[in-house]
C-alpha atoms as a PDB file:
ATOM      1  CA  UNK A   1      -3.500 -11.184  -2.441  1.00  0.00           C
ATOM      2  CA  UNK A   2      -4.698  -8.355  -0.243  1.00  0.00           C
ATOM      3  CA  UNK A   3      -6.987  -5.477  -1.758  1.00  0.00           C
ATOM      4  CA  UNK A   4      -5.697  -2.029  -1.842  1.00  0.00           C
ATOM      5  CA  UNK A   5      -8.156   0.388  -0.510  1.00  0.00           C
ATOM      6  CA  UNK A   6      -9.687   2.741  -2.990  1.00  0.00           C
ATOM      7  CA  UNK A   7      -8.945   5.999  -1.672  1.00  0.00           C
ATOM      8  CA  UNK A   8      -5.066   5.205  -1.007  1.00  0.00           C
ATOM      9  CA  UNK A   9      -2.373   6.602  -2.247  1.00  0.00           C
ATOM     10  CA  UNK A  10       0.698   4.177  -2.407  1.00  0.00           C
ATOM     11  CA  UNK A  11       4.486   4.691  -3.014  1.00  0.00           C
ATOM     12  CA  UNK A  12       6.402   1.742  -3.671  1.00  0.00           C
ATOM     13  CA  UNK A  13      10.403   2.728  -2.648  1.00  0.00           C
ATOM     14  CA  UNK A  14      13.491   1.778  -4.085  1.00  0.00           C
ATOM     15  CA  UNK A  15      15.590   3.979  -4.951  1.00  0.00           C
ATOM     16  CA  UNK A  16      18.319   5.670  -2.932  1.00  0.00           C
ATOM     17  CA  UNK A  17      17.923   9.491  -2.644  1.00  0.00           C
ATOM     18  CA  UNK A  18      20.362  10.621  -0.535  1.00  0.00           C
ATOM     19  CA  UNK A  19      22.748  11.539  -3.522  1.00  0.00           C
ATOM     20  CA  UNK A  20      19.867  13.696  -5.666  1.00  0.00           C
ATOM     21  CA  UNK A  21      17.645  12.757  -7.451  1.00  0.00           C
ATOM     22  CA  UNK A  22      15.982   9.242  -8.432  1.00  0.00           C
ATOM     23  CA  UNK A  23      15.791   7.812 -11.686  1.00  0.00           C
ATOM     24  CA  UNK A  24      12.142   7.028 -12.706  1.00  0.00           C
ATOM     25  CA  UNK A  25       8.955   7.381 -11.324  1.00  0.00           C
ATOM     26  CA  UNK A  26       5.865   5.588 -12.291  1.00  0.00           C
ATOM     27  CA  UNK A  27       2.654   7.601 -11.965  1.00  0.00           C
ATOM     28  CA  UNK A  28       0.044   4.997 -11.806  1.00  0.00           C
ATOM     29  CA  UNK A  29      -3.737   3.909 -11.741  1.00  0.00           C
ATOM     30  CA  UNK A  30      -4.069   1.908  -8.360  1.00  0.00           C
ATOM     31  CA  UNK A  31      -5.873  -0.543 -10.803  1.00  0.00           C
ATOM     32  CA  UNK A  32      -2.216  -1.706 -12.325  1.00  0.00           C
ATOM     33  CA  UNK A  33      -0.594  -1.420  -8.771  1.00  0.00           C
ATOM     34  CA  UNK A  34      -0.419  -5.562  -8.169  1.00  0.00           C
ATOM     35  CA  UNK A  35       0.883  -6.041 -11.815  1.00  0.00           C
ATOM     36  CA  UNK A  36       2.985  -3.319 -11.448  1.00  0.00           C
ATOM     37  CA  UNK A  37       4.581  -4.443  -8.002  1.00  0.00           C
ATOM     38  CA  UNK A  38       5.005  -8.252  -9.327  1.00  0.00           C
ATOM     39  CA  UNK A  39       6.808  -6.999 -12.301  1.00  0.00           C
ATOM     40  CA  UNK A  40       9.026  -4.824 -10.614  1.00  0.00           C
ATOM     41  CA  UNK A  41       9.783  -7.772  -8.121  1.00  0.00           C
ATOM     42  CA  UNK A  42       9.559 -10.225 -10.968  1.00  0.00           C
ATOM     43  CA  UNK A  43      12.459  -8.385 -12.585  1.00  0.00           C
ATOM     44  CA  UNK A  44      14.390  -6.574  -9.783  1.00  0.00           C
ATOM     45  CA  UNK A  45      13.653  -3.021 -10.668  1.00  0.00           C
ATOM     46  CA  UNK A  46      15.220  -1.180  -7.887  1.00  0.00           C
ATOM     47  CA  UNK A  47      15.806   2.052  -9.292  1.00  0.00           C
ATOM     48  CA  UNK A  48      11.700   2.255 -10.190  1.00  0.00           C
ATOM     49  CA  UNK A  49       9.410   3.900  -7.696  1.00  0.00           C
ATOM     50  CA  UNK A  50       5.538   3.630  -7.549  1.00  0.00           C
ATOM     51  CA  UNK A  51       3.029   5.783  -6.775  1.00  0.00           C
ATOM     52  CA  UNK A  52      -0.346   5.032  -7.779  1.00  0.00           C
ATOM     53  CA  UNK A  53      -3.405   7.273  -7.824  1.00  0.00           C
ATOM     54  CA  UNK A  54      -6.186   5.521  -6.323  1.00  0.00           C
ATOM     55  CA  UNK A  55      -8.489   3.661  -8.867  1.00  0.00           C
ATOM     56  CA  UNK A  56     -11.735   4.810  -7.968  1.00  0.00           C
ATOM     57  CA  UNK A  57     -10.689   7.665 -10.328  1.00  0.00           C
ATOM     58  CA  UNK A  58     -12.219   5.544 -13.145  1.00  0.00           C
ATOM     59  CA  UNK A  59     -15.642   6.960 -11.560  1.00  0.00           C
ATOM     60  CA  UNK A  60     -14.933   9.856 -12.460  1.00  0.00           C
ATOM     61  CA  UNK A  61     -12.891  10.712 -15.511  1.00  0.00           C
ATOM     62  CA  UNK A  62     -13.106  14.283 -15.189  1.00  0.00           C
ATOM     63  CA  UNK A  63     -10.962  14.234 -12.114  1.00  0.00           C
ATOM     64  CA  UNK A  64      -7.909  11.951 -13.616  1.00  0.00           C
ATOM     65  CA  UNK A  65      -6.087  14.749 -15.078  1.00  0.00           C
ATOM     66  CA  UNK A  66      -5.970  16.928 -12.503  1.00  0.00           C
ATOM     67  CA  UNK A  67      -4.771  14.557 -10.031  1.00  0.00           C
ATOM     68  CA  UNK A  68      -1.833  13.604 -12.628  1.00  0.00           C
ATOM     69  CA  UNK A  69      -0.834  17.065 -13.124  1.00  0.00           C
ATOM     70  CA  UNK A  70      -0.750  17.432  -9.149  1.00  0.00           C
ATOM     71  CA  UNK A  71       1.168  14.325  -8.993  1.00  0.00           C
ATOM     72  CA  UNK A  72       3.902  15.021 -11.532  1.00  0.00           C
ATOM     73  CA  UNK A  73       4.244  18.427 -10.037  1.00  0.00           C
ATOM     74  CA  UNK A  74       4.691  17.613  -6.477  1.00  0.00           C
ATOM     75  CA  UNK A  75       7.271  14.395  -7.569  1.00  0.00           C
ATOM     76  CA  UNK A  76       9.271  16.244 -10.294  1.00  0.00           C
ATOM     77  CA  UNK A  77      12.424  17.705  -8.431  1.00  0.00           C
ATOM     78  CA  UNK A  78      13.185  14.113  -6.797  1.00  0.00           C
ATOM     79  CA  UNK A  79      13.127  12.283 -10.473  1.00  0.00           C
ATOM     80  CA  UNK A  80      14.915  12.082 -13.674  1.00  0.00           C
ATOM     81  CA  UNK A  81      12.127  11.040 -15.213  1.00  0.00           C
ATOM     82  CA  UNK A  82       8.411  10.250 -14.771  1.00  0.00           C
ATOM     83  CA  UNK A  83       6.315   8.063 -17.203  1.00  0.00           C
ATOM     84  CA  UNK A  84       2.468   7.973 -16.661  1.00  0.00           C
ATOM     85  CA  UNK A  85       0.616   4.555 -16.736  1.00  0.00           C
ATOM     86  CA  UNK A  86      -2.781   5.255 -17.830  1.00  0.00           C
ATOM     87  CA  UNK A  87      -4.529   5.149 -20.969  1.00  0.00           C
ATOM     88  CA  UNK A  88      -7.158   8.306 -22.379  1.00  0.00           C
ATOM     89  CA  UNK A  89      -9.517   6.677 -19.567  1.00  0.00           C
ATOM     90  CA  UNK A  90     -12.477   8.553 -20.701  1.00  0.00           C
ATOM     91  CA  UNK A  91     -10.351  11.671 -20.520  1.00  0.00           C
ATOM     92  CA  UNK A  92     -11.203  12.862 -24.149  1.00  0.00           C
ATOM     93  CA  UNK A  93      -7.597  13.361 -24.971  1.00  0.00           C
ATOM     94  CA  UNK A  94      -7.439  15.934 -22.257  1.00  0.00           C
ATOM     95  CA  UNK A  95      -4.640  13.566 -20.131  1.00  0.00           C
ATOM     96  CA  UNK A  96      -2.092  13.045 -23.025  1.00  0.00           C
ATOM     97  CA  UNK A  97      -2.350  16.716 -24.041  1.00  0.00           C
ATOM     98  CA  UNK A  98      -1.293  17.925 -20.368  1.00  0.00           C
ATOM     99  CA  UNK A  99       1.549  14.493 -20.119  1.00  0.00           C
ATOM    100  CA  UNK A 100       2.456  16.433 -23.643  1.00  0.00           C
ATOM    101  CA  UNK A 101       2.128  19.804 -21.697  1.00  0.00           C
ATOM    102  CA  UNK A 102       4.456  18.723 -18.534  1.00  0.00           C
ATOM    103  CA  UNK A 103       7.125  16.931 -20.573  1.00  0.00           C
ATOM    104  CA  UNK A 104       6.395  13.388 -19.024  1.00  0.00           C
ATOM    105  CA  UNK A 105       6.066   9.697 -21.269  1.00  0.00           C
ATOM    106  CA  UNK A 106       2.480   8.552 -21.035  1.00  0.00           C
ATOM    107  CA  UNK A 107       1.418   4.757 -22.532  1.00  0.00           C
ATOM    108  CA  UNK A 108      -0.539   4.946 -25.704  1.00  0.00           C
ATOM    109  CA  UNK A 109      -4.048   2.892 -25.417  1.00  0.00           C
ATOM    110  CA  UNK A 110      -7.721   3.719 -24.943  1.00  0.00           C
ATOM    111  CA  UNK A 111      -8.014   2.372 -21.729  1.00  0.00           C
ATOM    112  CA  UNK A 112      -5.757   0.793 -18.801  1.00  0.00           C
ATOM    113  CA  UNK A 113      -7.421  -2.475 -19.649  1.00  0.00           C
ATOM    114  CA  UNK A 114      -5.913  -2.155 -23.299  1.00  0.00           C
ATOM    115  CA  UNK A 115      -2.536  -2.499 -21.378  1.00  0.00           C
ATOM    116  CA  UNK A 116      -3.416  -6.388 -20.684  1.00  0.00           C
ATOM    117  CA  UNK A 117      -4.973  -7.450 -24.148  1.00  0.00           C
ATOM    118  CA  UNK A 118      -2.275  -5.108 -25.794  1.00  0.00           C
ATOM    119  CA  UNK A 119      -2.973  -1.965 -27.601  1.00  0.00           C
ATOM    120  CA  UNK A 120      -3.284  -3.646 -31.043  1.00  0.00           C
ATOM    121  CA  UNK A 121      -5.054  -6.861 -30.287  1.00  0.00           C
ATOM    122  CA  UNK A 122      -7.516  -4.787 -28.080  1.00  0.00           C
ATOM    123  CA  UNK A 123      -8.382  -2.074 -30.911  1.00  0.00           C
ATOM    124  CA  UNK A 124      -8.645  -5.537 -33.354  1.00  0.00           C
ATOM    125  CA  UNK A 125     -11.150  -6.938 -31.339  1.00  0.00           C
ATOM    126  CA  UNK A 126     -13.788  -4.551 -31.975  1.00  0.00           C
ATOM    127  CA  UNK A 127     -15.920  -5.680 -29.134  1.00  0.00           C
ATOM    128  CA  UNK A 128     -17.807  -2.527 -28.895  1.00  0.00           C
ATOM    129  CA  UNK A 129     -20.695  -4.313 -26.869  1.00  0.00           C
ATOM    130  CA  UNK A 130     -18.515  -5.964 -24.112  1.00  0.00           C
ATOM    131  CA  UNK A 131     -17.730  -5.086 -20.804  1.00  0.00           C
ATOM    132  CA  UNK A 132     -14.153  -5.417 -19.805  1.00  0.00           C
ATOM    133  CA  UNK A 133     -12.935  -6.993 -16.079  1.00  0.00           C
ATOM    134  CA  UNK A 134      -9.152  -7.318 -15.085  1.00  0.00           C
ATOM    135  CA  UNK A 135      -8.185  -9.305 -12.555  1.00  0.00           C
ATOM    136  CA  UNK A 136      -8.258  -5.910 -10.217  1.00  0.00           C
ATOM    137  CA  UNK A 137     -11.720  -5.560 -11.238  1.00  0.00           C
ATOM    138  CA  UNK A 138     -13.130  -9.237 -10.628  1.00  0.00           C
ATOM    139  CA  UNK A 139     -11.641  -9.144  -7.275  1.00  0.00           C
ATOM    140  CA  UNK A 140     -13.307  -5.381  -6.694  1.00  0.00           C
ATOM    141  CA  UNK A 141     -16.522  -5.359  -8.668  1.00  0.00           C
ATOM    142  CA  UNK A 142     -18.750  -4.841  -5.536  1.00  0.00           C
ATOM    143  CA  UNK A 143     -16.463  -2.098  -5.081  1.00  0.00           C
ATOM    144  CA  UNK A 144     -16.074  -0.066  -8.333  1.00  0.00           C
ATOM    145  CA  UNK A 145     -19.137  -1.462 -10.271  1.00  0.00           C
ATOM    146  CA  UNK A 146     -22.376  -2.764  -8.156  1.00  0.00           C
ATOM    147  CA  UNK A 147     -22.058  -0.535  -5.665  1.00  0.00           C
ATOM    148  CA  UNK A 148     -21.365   3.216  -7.278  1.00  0.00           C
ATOM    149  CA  UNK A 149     -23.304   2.214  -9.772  1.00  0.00           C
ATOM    150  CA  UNK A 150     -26.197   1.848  -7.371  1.00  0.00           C
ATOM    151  CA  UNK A 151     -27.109  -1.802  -8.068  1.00  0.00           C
ATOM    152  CA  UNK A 152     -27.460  -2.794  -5.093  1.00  0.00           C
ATOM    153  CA  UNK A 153     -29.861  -0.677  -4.009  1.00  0.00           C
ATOM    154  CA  UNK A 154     -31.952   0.014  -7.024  1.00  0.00           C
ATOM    155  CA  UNK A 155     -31.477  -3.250  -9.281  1.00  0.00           C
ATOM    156  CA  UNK A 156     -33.991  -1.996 -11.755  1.00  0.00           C
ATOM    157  CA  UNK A 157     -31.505   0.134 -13.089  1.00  0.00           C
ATOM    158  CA  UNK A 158     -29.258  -2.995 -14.186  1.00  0.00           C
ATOM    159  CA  UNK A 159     -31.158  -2.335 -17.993  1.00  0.00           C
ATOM    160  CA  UNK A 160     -30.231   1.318 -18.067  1.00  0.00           C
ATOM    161  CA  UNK A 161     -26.431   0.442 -17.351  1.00  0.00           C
ATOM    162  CA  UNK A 162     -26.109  -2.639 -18.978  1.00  0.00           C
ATOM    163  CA  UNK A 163     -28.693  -3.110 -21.515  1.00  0.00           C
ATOM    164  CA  UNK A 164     -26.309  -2.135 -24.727  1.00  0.00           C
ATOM    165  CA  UNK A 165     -24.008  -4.891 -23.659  1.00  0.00           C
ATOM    166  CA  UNK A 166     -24.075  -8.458 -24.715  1.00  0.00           C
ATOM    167  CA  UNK A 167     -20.977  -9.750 -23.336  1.00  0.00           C
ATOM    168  CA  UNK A 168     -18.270  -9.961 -20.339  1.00  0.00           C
ATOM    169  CA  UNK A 169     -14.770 -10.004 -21.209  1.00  0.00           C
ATOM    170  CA  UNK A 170     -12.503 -11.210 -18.361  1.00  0.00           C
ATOM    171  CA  UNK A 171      -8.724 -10.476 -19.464  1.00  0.00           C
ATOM    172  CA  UNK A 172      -7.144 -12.605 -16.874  1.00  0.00           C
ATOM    173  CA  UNK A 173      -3.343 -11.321 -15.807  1.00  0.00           C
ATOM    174  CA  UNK A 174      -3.281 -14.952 -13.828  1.00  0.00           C
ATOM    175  CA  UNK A 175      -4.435 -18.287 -13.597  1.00  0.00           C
ATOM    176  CA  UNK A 176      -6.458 -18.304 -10.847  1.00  0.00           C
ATOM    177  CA  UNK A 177     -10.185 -20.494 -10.399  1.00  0.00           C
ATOM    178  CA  UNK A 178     -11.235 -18.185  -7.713  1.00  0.00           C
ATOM    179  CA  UNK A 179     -10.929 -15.173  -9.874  1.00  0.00           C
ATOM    180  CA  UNK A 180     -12.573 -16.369 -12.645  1.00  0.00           C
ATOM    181  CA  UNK A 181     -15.183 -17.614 -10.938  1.00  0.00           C
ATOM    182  CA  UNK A 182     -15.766 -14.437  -9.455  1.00  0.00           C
ATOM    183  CA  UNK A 183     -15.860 -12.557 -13.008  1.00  0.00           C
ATOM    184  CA  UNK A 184     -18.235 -15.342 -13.995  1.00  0.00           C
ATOM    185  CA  UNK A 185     -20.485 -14.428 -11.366  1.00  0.00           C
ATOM    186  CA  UNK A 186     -20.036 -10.663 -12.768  1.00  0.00           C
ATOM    187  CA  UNK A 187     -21.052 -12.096 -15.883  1.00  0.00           C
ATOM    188  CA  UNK A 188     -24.335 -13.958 -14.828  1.00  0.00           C
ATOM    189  CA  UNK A 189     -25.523 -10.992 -12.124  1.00  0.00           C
ATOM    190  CA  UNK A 190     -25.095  -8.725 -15.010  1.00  0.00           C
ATOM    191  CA  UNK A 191     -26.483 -11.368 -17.773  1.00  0.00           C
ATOM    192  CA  UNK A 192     -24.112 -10.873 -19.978  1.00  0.00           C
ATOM    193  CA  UNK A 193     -22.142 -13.932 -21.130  1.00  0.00           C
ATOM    194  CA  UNK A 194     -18.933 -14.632 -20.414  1.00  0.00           C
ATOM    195  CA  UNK A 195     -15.815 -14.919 -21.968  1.00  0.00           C
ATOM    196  CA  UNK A 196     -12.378 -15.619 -19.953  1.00  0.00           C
ATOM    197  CA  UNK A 197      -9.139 -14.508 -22.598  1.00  0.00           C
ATOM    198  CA  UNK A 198      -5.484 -15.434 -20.439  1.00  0.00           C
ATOM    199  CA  UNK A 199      -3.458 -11.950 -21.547  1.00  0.00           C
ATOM    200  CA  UNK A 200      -0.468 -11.723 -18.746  1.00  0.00           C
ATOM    201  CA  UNK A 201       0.595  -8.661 -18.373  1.00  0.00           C
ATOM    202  CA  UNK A 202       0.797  -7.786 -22.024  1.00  0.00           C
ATOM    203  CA  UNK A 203       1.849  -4.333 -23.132  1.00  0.00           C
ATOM    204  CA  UNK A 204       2.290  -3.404 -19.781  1.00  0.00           C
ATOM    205  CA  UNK A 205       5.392  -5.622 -19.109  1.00  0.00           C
ATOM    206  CA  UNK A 206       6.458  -4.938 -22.567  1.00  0.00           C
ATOM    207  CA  UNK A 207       6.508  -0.906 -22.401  1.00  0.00           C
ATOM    208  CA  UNK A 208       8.001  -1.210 -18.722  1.00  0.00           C
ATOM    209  CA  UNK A 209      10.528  -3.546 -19.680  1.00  0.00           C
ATOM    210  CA  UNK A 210      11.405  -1.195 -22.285  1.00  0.00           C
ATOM    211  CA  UNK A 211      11.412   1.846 -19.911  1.00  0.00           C
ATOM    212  CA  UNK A 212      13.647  -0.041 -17.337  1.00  0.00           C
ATOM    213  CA  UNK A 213      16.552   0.073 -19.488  1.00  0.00           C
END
């Protein structure tokens, strides 16, 4: 499975617009945009579009909300409706407040990840010391972890990032060796020990499944 570039913007189309407007629109974190897709082709959602905001946002939380309120105002007029897949995402509140604001369904959960492990089971957990991967973030951690963090210039920092966690939790969406070997190896370059828990697509299929109808 290809990755999807960082700083892209993606649509996904389906539905017809020639005769007004469309009926949903999915506002997404380019982190969910493989489950997303396979669900939507998994259940032959035709009349769902995509467009997913690219997932380096995570970097900087401050930034999320604007770039969702520019999104649902450019995409309004050409949808019935528009339901934003994020969690709070470090927002503070601040994204379901303006979701509120604009008049557009937003999924309840304190992070994206939450999506996978479900809302409940994830806030039951308690794991307050681990560090979460999805399988978008095993195969990216170079990408959106190492890297911005600045690991791989200045490993010395690793303590100063990592040093309040004990433990990597790898919320697998698939069964794949190659992926979970690569969160392992997250795991052991971050020494933190690993856990793998198998979660599917969790809420996420539920609450679209649900929206769909």
């Amino acid at each position: 499975m290809p990755d999807i570039p960082s700083d892209q913007i993606l649509t996904s189309q389906g539905a017809d617009l020639s005769e007004g407007r469309a009926p949903l629109l999915l506002i997404a974190c380019g982190a969910l945009a493989h489950e997303v897709l396979a669900l939507k082709r998994l259940n032959g959602w035709q009349h769902i579009e995509l467009l997913c905001l690219p997932a380096i946002l995570h970097n900087t939380p401050e930034r999320i909300t604007p770039a969702v309120t520019a999104a649902v105002e450019a995409q309004r007029s050409r949808y019935e409706r528009i339901m934003v897949l994020y969690g709070d995402c470090g927002t503070g509140g601040l994204l379901q407040a303006e979701c509120d604001r604009l008049g557009v369904e937003m999924l309840p959960g304190a992070h994206c990840y939450a999506f996978f492990d479900g809302v409940e089971t994830f806030a039951a957990c308690d794991e307050i010391t681990a560090f979460y991967l999805t399988d978008f973030l095993a195969r990216q951690f170079d990408a959106f972890v190492w890297k911005p963090l600045g690991l791989d210039r200045h490993p010395e920092l690793l303590p100063m990032y990592f040093g309040h966690y004990e433990s990597l939790v790898y919320l697998a969406q698939t069964e794949d060796p190659a992926l979970t070997a690569r969160a392992q190896e997250a795991a052991d370059r971050l020494g933190l020990a690993f856990t793998r828990r198998f979660t599917g697509y969790g809420d996420l299929a539920t609450a679209l499944e649900r929206t769909a109808k």
